[in-house]
Protein backbone atom coordinates (compact mmCIF):
# COMPACT_ATOMS: atom_id res chain seq x y z
CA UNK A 1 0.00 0.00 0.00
CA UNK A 2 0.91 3.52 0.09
CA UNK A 3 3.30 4.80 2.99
CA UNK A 4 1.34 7.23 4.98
CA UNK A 5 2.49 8.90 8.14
CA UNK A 6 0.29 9.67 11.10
CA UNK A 7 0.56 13.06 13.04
CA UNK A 8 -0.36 13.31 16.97
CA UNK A 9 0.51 13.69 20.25
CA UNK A 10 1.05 10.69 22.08
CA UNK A 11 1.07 10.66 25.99
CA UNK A 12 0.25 14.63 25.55
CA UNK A 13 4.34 14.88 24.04
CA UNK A 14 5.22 18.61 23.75
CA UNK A 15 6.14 17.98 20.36
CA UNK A 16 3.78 15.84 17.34
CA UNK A 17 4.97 12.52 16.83
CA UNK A 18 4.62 10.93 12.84
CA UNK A 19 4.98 7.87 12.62
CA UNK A 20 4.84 6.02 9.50
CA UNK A 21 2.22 3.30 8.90
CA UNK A 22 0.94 1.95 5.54
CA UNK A 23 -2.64 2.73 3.70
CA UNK A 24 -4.12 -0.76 3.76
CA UNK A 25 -7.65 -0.51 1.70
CA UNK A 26 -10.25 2.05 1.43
CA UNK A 27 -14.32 1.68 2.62
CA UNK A 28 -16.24 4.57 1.05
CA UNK A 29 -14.75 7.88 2.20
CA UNK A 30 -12.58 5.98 4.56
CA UNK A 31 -8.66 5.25 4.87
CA UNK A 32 -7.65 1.96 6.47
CA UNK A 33 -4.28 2.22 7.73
CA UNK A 34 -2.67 -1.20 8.33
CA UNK A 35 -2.10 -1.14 12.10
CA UNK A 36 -3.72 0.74 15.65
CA UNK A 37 -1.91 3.82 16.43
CA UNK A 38 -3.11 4.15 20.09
CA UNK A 39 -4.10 7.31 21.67
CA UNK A 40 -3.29 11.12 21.28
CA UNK A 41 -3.80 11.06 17.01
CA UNK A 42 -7.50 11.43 16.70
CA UNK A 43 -8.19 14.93 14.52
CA UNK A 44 -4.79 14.42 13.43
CA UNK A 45 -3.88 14.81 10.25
CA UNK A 46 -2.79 11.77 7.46
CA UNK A 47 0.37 12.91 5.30
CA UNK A 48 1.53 11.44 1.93
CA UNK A 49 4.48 13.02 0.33
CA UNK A 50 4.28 16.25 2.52
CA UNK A 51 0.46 16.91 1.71
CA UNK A 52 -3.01 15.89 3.68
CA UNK A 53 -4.97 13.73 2.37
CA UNK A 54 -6.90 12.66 5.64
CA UNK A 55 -8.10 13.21 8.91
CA UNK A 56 -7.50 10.58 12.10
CA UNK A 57 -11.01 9.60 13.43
CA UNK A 58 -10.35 5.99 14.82
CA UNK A 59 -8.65 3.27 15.61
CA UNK A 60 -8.66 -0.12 17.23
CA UNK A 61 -5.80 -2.63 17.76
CA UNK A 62 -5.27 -3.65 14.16
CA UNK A 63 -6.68 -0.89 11.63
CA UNK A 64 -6.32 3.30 12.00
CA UNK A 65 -9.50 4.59 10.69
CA UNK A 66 -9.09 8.01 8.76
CA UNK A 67 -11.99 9.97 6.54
CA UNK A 68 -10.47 11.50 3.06
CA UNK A 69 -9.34 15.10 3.36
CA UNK A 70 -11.97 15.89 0.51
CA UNK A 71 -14.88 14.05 2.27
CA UNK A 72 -14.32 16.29 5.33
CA UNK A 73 -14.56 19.44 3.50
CA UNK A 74 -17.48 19.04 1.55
CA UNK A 75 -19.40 17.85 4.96
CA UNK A 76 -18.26 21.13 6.78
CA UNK A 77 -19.39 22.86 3.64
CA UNK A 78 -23.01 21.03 3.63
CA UNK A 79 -22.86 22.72 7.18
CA UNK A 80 -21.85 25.96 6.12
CA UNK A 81 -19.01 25.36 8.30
CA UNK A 82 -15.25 26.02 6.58
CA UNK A 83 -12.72 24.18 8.13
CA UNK A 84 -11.15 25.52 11.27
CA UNK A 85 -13.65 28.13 11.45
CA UNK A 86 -15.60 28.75 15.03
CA UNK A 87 -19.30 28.58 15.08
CA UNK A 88 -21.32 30.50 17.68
CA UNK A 89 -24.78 28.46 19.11
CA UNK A 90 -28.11 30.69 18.21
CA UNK A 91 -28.23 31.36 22.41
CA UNK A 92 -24.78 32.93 22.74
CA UNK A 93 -25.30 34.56 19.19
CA UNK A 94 -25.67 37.96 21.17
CA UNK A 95 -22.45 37.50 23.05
CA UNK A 96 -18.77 38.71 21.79
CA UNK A 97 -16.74 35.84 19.88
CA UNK A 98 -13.49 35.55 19.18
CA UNK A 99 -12.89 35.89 15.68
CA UNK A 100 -12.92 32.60 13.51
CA UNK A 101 -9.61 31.01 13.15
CA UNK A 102 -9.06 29.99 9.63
CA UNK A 103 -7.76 26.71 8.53
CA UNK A 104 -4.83 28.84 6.43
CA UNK A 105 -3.55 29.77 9.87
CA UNK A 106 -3.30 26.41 11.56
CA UNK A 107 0.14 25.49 11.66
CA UNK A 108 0.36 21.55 9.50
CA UNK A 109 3.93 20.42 9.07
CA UNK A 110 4.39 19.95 5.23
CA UNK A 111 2.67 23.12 3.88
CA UNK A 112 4.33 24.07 0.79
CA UNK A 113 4.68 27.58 -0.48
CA UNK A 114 6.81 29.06 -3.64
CA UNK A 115 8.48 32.22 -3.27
CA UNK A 116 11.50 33.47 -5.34
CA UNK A 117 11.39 30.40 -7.52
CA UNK A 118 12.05 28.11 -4.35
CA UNK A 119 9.94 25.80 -2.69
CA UNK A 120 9.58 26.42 1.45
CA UNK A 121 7.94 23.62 3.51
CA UNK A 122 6.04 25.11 6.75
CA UNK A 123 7.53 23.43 9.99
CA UNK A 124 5.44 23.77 12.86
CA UNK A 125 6.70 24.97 16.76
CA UNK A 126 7.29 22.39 18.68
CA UNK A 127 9.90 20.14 21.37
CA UNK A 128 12.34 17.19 20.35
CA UNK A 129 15.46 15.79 21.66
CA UNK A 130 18.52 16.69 19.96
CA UNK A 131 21.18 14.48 19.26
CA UNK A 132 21.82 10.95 20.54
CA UNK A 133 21.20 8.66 23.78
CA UNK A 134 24.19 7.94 26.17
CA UNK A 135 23.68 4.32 25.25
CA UNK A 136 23.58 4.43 21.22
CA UNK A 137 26.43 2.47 19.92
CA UNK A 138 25.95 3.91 16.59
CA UNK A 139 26.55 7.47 17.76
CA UNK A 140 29.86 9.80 17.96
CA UNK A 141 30.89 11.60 21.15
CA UNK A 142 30.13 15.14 19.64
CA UNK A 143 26.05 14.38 19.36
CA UNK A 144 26.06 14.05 22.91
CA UNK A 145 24.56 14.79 25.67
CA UNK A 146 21.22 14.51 24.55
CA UNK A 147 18.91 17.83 25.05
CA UNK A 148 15.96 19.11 25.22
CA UNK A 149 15.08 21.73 22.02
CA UNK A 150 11.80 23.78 21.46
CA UNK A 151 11.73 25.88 18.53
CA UNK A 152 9.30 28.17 17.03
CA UNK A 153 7.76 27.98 13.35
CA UNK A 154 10.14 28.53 10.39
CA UNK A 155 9.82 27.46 6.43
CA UNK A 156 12.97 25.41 5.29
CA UNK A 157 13.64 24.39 1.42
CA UNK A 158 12.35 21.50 -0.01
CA UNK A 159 15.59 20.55 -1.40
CA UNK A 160 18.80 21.95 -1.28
CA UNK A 161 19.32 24.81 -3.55
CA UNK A 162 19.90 24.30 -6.98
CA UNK A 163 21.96 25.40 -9.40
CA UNK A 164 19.87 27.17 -11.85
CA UNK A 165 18.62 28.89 -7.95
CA UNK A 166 22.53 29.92 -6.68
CA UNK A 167 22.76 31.32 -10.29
CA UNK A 168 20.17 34.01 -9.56
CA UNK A 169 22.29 35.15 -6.64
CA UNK A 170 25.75 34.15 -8.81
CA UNK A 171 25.66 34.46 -12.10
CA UNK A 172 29.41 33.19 -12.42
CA UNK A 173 29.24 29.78 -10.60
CA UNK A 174 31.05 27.22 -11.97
CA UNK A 175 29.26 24.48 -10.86
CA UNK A 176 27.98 21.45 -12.92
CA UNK A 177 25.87 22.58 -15.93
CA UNK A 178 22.92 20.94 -14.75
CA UNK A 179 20.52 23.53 -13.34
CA UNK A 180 18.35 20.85 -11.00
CA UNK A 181 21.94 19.94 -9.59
CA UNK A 182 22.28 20.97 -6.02
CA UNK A 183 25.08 23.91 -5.92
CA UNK A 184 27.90 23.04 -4.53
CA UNK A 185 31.52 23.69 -4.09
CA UNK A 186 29.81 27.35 -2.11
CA UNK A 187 31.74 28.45 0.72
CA UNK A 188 30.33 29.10 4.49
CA UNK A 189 29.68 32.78 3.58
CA UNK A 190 28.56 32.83 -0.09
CA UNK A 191 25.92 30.40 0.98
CA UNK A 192 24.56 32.59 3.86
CA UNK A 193 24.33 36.03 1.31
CA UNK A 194 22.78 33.31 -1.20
CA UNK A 195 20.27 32.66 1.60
CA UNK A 196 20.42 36.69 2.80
CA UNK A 197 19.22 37.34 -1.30
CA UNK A 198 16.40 34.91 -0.93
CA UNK A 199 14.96 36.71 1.65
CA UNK A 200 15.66 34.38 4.49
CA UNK A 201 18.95 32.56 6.32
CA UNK A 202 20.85 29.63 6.96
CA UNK A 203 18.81 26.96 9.40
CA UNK A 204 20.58 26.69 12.65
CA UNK A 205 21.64 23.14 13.69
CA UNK A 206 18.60 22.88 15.38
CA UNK A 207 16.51 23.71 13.01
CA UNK A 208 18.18 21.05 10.58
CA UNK A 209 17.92 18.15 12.89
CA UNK A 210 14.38 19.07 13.64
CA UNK A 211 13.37 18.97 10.24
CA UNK A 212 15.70 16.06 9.26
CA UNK A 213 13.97 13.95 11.64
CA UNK A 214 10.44 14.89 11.25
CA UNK A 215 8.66 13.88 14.13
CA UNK A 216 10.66 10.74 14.57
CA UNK A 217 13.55 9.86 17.25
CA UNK A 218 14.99 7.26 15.10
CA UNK A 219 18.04 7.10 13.62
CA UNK A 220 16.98 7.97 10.21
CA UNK A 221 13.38 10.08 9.70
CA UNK A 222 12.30 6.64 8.36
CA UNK A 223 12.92 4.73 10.94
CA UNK A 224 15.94 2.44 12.10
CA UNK A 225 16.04 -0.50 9.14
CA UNK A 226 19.23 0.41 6.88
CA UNK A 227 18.06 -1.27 4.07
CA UNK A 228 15.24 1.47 3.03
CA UNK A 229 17.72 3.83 3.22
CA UNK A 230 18.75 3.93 -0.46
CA UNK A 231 14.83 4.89 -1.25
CA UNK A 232 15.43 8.20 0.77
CA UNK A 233 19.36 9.42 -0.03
CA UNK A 234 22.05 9.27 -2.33
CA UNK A 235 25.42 7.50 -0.82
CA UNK A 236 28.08 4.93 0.10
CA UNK A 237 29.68 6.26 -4.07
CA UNK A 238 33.24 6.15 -5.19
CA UNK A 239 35.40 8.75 -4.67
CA UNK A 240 35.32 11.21 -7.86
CA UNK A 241 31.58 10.35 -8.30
CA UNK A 242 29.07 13.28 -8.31
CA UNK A 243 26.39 14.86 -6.82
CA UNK A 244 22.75 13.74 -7.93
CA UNK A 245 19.65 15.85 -8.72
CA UNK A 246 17.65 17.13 -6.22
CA UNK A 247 14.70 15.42 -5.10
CA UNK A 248 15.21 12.18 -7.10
CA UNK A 249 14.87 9.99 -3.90
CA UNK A 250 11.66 9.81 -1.21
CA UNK A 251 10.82 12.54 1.05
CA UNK A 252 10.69 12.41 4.69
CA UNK A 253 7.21 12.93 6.38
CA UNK A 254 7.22 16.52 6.02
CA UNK A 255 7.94 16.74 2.15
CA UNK A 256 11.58 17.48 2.69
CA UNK A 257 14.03 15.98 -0.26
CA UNK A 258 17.87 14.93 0.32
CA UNK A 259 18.04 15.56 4.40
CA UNK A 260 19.92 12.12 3.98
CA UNK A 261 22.57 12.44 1.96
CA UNK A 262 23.64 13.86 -1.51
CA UNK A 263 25.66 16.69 -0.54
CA UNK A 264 26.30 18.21 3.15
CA UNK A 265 24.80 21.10 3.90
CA UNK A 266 26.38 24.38 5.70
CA UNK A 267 24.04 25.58 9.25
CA UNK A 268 24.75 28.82 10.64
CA UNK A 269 26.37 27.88 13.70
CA UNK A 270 29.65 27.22 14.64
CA UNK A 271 30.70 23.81 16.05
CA UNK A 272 31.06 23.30 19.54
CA UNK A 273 29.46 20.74 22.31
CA UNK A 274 26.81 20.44 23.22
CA UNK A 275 25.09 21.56 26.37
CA UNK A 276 23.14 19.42 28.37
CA UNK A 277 20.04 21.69 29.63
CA UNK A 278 17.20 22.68 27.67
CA UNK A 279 17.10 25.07 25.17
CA UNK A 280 14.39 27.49 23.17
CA UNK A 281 15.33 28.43 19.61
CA UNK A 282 19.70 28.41 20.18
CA UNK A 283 21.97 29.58 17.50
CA UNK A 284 25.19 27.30 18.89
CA UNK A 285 28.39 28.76 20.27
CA UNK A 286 28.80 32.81 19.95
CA UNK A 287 32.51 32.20 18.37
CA UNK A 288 34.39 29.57 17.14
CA UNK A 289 36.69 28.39 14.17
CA UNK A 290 34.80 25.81 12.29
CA UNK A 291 31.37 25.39 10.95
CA UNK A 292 28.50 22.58 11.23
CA UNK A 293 27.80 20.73 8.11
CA UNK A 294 24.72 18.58 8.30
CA UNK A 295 22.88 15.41 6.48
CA UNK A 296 26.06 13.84 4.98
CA UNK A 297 27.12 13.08 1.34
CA UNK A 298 27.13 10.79 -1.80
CA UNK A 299 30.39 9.25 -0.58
CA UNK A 300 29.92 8.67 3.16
CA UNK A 301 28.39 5.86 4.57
CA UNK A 302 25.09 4.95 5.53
CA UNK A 303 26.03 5.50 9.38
CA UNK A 304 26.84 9.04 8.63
CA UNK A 305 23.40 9.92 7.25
CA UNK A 306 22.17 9.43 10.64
CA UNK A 307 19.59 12.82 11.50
CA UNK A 308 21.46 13.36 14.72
CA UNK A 309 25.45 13.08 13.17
CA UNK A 310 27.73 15.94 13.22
CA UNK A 311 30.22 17.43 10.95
CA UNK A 312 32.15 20.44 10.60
CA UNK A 313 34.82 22.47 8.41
CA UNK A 314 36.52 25.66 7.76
CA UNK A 315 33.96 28.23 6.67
CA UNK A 316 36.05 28.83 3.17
CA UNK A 317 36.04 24.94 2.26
CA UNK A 318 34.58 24.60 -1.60
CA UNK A 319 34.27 20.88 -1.63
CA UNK A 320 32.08 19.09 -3.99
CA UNK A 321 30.34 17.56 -1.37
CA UNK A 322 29.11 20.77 -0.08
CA UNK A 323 25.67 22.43 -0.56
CA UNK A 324 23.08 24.26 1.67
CA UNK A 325 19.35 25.18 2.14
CA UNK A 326 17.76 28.25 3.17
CA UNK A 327 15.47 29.07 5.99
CA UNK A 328 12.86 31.71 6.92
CA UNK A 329 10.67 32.66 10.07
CA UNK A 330 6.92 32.64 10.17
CA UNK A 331 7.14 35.86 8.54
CA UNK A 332 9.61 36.70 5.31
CA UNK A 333 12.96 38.45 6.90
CA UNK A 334 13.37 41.68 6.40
């Protein structure tokens, strides 16, 4: 069946969990998902490749139930009733309401939106835990301790940016011909004034593992079996092999291309450790000598395409195995 993934908030978590489950059969304006999801999802929404196409209203120990994302609309529209909006009962109709809420407001992870010719993704507030357990044997010293994060809303890219994008802000990059290409081979600084051009920034390292991981806490947004990885990222290539277009592989659960793999990707903040208390929205250490690069490469292994692994190098290195994506608050910067 189709892979579907489930947004909710299990055990009242901070932060929504998405799991991924798999679209077993459909009954009318039903969704059967193939297994219970337990509680904390119901009014959730369903996601396929970064968009809604259902609404949680069920589920028992072996089947979700969810109704179609169209079905629900044209029932609130048989009420007069527009999704997300607040309705007032005929006695408090004399009483002061809030104003409506409409459903364009409501934050759902995987919203797309084009602006300057690039695609942004909408990633809701919320609370994870950055970086790895004590006890993984598959992580490296630097993703530990793990921490508490809560960040607000921000857009990211879709992919990394492109070629035929950088070119807008470069005209004379030398890069591969290919315009779908990611760019690469851009230094610490000409990737944040490509970012600064477009209007918004380079994520923080925060903000990249966030959306890397998408709701999940394993070690890669799919989960933890290696051998799906090659459906989500390029690697494990010879040395002198190249970089691959952009979203040629699966996204992860919030429509996000290539956060495994391809090329690295440059984050604003300059490597350090990490700290072991909580944190809201940090930016990493105020000085330092090296940069984070996140998400790995075409040539690294599988183990170091892991959401929560670490990299870092001198802010001027060009390598080919270098790229970036752009980030931007709730509202455009200024």
């Amino acid at each position: 069946g189709d892979e579907l993934f489930l947004t909710g908030f299990p055990q009242m978590d901070l932060a929504p969990r998405t799991p991924r489950r798999v679209l077993s059969g459909r009954r009318g304006g039903l969704l059967l998902i193939d297994q219970g999801i337990g509680e904390g999802f119901s009014g959730g929404p369903v996601l396929q490749g970064g968009k809604v196409v259902g609404v949680i209203t069920d589920t028992d120990d072996q089947t979700t139930y969810a109704v179609n994302a169209v079905v629900a609309r044209e029932s609130l529209d048989g009420w007069r009733v527009k999704l997300g909006e607040q309705r007032s009962s005929p006695e408090s109709s004399t009483t002061t309401t809030k104003p409506a809420v409409r459903a364009s407001e409501e934050c759902v992870p995987g919203e797309v939106r084009t602006e300057d010719g690039i695609v942004w993704i909408r990633i809701c507030p919320g609370t994870f835990t950055m970086g790895s357990a004590d006890d993984d044997p598959r992580a490296y010293g630097d993703e530990k301790p793990a921490h508490q994060v809560t960040l607000r809303e921000f857009w990211i890219g879709k992919t990394e940016i492109t070629n035929e994008q950088y070119r807008r802000f470069r005209s004379d990059h030398q890069g591969e011909a290919d315009a779908r290409l990611p760019a690469n081979g851009v230094s610490w600084a000409d990737a944040k004034a490509a970012c600064d051009h477009f209007g918004g920034r380079l994520p923080t390292e925060a903000q990249w593992e966030y959306a890397a991981r998408a709701g999940s806490q394993t070690a890669w947004s799919f989960g933890d079996d290696e051998k799906r990885l090659s459906e989500y990222a390029w690697y494990g290539e010879k040395l002198g092999s190249t970089p691959h277009l952009v979203a040629m592989k699966k996204p992860n659960a919030w429509g996000l291309h290539d956060m495994h793999g391809n090329v690295w990707e440059w984050v604003v903040d300059w490597y350090g450790a990490y700290p072991s208390e909580a944190q809201t929205d940090p930016s990493g250490p105020t000085t330092g000598t090296l940069r984070v690069l996140r998400g790995g490469s075409f040539i690294l292994t599988s183990w170091d395409l892991r959401s929560a692994n670490r990299n870092r190098g001198v802010p001027g290195n060009r390598s080919r195995s270098i790229g970036f994506r752009c980030v931007h608050g709730s509202r455009r910067q200024p």
